[in-house]
Protein backbone atom coordinates (compact mmCIF):
# COMPACT_ATOMS: atom_id res chain seq x y z
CA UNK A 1 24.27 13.50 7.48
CA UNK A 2 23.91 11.41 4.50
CA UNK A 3 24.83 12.54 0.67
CA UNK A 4 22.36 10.49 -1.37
CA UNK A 5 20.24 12.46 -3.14
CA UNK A 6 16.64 10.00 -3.57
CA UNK A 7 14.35 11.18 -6.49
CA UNK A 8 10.61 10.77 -5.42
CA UNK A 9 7.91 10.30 -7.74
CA UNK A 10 3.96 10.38 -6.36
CA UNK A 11 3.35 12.28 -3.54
CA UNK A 12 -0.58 10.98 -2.56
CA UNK A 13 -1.85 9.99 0.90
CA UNK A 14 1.26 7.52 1.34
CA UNK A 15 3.89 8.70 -0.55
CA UNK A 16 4.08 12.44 0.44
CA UNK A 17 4.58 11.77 3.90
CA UNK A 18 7.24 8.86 3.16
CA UNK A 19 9.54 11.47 1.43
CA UNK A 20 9.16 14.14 4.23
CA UNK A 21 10.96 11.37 6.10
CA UNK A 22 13.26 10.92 3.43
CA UNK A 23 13.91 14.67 4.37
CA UNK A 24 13.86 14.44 7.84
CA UNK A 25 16.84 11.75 7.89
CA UNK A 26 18.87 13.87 6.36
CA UNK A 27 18.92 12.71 2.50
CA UNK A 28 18.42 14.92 -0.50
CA UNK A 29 15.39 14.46 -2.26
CA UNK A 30 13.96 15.79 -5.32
CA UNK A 31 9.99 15.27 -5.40
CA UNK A 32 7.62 14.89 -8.27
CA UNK A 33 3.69 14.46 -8.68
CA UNK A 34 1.34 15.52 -11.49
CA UNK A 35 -0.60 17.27 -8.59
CA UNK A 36 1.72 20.60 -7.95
CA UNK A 37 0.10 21.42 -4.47
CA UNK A 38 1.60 17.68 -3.79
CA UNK A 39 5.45 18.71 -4.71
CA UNK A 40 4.81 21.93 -2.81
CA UNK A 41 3.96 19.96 0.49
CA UNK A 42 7.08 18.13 1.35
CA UNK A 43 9.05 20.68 3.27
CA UNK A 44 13.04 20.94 3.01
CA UNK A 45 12.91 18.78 -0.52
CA UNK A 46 13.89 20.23 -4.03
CA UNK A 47 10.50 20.00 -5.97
CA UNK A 48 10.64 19.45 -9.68
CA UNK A 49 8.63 19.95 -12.69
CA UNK A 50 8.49 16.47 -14.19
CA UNK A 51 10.00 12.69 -13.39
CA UNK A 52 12.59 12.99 -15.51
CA UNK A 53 13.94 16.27 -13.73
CA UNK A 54 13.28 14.07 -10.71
CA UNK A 55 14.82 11.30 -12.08
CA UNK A 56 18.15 13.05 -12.99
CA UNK A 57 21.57 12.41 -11.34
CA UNK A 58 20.33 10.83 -8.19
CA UNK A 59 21.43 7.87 -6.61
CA UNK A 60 17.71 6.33 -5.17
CA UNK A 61 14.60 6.37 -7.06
CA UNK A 62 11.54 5.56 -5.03
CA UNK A 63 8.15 5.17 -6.75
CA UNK A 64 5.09 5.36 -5.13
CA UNK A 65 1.73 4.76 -7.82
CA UNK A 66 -1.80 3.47 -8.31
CA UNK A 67 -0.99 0.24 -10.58
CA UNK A 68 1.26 -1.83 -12.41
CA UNK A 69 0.53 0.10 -15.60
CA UNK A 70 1.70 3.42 -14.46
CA UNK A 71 4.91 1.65 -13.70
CA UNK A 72 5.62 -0.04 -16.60
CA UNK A 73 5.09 3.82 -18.45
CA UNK A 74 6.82 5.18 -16.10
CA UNK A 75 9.76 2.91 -16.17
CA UNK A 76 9.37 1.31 -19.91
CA UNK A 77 7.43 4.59 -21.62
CA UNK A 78 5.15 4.24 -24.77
CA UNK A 79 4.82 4.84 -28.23
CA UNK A 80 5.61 8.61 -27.70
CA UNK A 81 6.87 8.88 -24.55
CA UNK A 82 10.84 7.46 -23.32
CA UNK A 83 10.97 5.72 -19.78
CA UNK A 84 12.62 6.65 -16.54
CA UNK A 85 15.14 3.83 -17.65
CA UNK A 86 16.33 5.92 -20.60
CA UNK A 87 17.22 8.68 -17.73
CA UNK A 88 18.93 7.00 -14.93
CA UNK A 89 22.18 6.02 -14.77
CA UNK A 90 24.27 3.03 -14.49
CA UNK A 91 24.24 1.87 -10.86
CA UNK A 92 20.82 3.88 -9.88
CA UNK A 93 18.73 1.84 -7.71
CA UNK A 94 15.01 2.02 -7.79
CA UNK A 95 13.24 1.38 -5.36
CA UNK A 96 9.22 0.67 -6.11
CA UNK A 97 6.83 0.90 -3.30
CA UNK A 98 3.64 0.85 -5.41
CA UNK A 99 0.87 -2.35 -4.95
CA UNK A 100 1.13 -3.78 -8.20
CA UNK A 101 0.63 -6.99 -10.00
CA UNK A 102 4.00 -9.37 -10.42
CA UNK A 103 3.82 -9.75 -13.68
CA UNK A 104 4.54 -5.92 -14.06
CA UNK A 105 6.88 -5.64 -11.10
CA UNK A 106 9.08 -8.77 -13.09
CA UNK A 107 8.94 -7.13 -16.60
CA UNK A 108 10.20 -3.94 -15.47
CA UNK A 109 13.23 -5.27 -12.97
CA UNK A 110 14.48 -7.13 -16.21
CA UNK A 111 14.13 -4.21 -18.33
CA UNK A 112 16.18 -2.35 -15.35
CA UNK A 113 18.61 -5.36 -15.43
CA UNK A 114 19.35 -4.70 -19.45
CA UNK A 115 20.29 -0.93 -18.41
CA UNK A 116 22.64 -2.05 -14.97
CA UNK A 117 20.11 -0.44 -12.62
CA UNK A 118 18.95 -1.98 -9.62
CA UNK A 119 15.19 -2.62 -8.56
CA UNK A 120 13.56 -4.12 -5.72
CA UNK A 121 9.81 -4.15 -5.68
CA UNK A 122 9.19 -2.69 -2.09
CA UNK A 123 5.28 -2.82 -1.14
CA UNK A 124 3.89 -1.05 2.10
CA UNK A 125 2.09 -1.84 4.74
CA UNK A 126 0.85 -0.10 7.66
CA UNK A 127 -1.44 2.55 6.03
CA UNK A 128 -1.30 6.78 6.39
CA UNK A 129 -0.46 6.63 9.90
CA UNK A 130 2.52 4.64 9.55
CA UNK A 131 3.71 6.78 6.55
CA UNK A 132 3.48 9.51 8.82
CA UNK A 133 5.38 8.19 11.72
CA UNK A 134 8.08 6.41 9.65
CA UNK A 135 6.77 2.88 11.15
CA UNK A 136 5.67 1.18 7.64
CA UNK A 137 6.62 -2.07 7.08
CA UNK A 138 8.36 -3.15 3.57
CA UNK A 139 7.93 -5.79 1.85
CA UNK A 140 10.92 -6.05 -0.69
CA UNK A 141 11.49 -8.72 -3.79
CA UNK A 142 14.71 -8.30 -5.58
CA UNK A 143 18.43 -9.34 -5.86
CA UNK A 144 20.42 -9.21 -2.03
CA UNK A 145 22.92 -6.73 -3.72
CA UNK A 146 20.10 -4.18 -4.50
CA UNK A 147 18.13 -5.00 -0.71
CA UNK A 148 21.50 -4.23 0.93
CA UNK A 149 21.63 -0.73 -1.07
CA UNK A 150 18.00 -0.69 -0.13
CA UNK A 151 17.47 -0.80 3.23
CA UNK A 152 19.31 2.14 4.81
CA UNK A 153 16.40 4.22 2.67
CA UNK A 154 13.58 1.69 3.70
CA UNK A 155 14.85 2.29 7.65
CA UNK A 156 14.48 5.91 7.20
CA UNK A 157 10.66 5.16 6.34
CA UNK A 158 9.79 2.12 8.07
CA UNK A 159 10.10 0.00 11.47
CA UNK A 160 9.64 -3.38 9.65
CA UNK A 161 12.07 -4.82 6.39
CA UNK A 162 11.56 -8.19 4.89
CA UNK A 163 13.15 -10.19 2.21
CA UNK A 164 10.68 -11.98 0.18
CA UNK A 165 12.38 -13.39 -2.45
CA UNK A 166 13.48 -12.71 -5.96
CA UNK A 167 11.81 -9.88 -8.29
CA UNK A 168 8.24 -9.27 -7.72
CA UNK A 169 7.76 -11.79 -4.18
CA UNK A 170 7.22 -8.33 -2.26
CA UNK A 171 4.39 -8.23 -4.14
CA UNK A 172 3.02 -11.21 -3.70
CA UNK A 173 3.80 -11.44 -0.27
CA UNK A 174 1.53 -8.13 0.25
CA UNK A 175 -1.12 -9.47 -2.02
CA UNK A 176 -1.26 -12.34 0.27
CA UNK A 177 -1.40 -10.44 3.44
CA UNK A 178 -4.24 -7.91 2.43
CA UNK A 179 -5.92 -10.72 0.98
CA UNK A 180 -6.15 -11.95 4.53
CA UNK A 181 -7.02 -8.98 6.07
CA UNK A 182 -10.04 -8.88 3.50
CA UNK A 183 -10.78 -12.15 5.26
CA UNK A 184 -10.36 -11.41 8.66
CA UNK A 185 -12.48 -8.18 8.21
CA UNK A 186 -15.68 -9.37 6.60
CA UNK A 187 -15.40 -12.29 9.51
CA UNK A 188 -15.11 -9.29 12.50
CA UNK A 189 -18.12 -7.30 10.98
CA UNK A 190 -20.06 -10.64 10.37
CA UNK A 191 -19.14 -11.89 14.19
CA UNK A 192 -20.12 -8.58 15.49
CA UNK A 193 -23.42 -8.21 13.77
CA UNK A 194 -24.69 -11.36 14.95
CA UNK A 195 -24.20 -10.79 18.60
CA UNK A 196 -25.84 -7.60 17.82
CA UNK A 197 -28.38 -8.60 16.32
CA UNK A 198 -28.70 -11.21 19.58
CA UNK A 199 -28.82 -8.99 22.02
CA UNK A 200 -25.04 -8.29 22.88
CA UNK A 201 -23.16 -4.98 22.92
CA UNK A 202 -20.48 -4.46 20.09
CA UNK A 203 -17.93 -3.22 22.99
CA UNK A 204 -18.77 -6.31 25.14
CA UNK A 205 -18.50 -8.91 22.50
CA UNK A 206 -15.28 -7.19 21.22
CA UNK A 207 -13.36 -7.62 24.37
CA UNK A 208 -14.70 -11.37 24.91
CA UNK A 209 -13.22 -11.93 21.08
CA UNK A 210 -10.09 -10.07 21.39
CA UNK A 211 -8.85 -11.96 24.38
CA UNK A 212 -10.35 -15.25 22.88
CA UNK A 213 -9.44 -17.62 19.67
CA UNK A 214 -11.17 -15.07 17.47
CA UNK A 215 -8.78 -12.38 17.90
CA UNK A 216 -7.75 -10.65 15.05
CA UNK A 217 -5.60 -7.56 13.95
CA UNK A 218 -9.13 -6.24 12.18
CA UNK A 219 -11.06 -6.71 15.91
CA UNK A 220 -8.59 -5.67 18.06
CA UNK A 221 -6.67 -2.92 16.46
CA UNK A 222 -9.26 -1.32 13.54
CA UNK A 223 -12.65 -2.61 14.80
CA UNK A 224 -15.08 -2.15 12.18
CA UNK A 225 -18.39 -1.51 14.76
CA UNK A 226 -18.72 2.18 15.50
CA UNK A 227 -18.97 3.30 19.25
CA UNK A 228 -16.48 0.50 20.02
CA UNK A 229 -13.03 1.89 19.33
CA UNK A 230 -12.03 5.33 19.82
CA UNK A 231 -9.56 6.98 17.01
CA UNK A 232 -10.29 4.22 13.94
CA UNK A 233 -11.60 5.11 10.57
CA UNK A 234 -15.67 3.49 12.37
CA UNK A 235 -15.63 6.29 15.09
CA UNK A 236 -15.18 8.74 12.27
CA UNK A 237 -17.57 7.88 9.88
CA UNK A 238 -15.22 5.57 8.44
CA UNK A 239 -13.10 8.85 6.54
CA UNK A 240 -9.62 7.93 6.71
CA UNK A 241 -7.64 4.76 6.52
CA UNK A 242 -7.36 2.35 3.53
CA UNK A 243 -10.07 2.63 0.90
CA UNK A 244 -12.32 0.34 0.07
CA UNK A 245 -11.37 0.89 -3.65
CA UNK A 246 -7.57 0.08 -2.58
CA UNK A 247 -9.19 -2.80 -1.15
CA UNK A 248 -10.86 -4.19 -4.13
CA UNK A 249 -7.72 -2.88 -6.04
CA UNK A 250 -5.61 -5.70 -3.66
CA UNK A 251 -8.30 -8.34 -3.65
CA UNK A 252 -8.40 -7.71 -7.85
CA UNK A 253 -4.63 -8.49 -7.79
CA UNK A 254 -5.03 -11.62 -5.81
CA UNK A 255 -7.53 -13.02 -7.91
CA UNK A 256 -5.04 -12.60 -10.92
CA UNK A 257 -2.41 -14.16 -8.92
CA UNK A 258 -4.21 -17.30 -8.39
CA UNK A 259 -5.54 -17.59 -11.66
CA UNK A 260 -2.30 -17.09 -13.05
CA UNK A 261 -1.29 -20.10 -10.33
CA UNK A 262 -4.00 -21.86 -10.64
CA UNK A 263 -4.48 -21.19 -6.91
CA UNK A 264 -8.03 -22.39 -4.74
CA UNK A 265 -8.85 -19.10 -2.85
CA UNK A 266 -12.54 -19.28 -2.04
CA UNK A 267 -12.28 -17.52 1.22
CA UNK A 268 -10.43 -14.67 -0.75
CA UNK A 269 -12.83 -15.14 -3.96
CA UNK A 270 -15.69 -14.19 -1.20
CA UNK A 271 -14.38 -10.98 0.38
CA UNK A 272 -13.56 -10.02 -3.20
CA UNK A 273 -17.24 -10.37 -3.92
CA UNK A 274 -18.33 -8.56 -0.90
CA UNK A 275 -16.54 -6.05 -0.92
CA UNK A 276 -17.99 -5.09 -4.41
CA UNK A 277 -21.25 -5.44 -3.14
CA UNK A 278 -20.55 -3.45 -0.31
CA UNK A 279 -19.16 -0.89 -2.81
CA UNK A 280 -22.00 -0.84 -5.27
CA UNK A 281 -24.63 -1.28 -2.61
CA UNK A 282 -23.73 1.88 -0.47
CA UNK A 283 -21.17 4.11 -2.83
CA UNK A 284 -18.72 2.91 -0.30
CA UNK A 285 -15.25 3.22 -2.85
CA UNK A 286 -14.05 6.52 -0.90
CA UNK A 287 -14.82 4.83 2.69
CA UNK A 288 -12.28 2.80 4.81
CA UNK A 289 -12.72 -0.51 4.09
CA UNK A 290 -13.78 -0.84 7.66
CA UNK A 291 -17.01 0.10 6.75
CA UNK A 292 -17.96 -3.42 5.27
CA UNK A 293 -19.66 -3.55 8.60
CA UNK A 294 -22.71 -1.90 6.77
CA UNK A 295 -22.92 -4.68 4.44
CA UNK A 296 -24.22 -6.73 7.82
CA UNK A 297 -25.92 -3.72 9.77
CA UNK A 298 -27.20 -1.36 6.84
CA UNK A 299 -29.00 0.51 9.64
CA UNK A 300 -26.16 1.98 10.84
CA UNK A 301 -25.57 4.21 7.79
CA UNK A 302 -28.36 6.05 8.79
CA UNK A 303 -27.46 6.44 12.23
């Protein structure tokens, strides 16, 4: 049984089930969201009425929010308001899971640096279900000292740890991936509605494809047709999974990362469009982003 005590701070779709491991490992854990019903929910942890209650005397901080500007006030504060950094003491490691940009994740591991606390920026992968089974995988920029402090926490939450780099390559690392996978799911729903619309069945041309060169995590794992895989945000109405608003959240950030690189991403630049086509087009923000397969065959929203 482990002593660290881990503060927790957003307890949403991903985060609330990521500190009920927390608890079920055997750490102590003091939770915080702005939603109460949220703090209420994790079973066996010490809730708390605000972040810096949750951010006092522990050893861990984790962080799980919507955008690089809720970290930085978080962490840095504002005109009226002090930051977590005022609070935490000498030695405290943070440990960020949010999707943000870089440029945030970098500004506030220096300001951490200037107060001796440790920060890795520690982006997720592997959506609600692997939250909820403890099978995420992190993807973690920062110093080796603070990934070694890091990753007996990240086990207790995840299946998969990688290094990226220094401050703020987790990141860009995960801006990368879901980039692709913006890529490799407009291409499935775009395959699949042309053999559709030629005569084939979805389920027919999916297991051609998935044993072929066009496999692909999207086809054979998350297909986007409905009718084709059971238990996958498509065979429920595509409720569930990752958002399409996350989606065009991640695809935002990887615009701003190659502009800010002056990267060529036209492939990326595309499914960025798309997708807010897609969104705009059918009120699609709260859908899995699966459901780009309506941007092909609108006729199956009305089915």
């Amino acid at each position: 049984m482990t002593t660290t005590t881990i503060g927790f701070i957003g307890l949403g779709n991903m985060g609330g089930p990521m500190a009920a491991n927390l608890v079920k490992n055997g750490f102590t854990v003091k939770v915080f969201d702005l939603v109460p019903d949220l703090v209420a929910g994790v079973a066996g942890a010490q809730g708390c009425a605000s972040a810096d209650e949750a951010a006092t005397g522990v050893d861990v901080l984790i962080s799980m929010l919507p955008a690089g500007r809720h970290v930085k006030g978080l962490y840095l504060g504002g005109e009226d308001t002090r930051g977590l950094l005022e609070v935490l003491n000498a030695g405290t490691l943070i440990i960020d899971c949010s999707t943000i940009d870089p440029a945030s994740a970098q500004s506030v591991a220096a300001a951490a640096a200037a107060k001796n606390v440790l920060m890795v920026d520690a982006p997720v992968s592997g959506g609600t279900a692997g939250a909820i089974n403890g099978t995420l995988t992190f993807i973690v920029g920062g110093e080796t000292t603070a990934m070694y402090m890091a990753r007996p926490v990240l086990e207790a939450m995840g299946a998969n740890i990688f290094h990226a780099g220094g401050a703020g390559a987790g990141q860009i690392a995960k801006i990368c991936n879901n980039m692709l996978l913006a890529i490799l799911m407009t291409g499935t729903a775009e395959a699949l509605a042309l053999g559709v619309e030629n005569g084939l069945d979805p389920a027919v041309l999916s297991d051609i494809m998935k044993v072929s060169s066009g496999g692909n995590w999207a086809l054979n794992v998350y297909n986007p047709y409905p009718g084709v895989m059971a238990d996958v945000p498509a065979d429920r109405g595509y409720t569930g999974g990752f958002l399409v608003d996350l989606m065009r959240k991640d695809l935002g950030l990887a615009m701003e990362t190659a502009a800010a690189s002056a990267s060529s991403v036209p492939m990326g630049a595309l499914a960025n469009n798309l997708y807010q086509v897609h969104r705009q087009t059918h009120d699609a923000g709260a859908l899995d982003f699966s459901s780009i397969q309506w941007l092909y065959r609108p006729e199956l929203k009305r089915d």
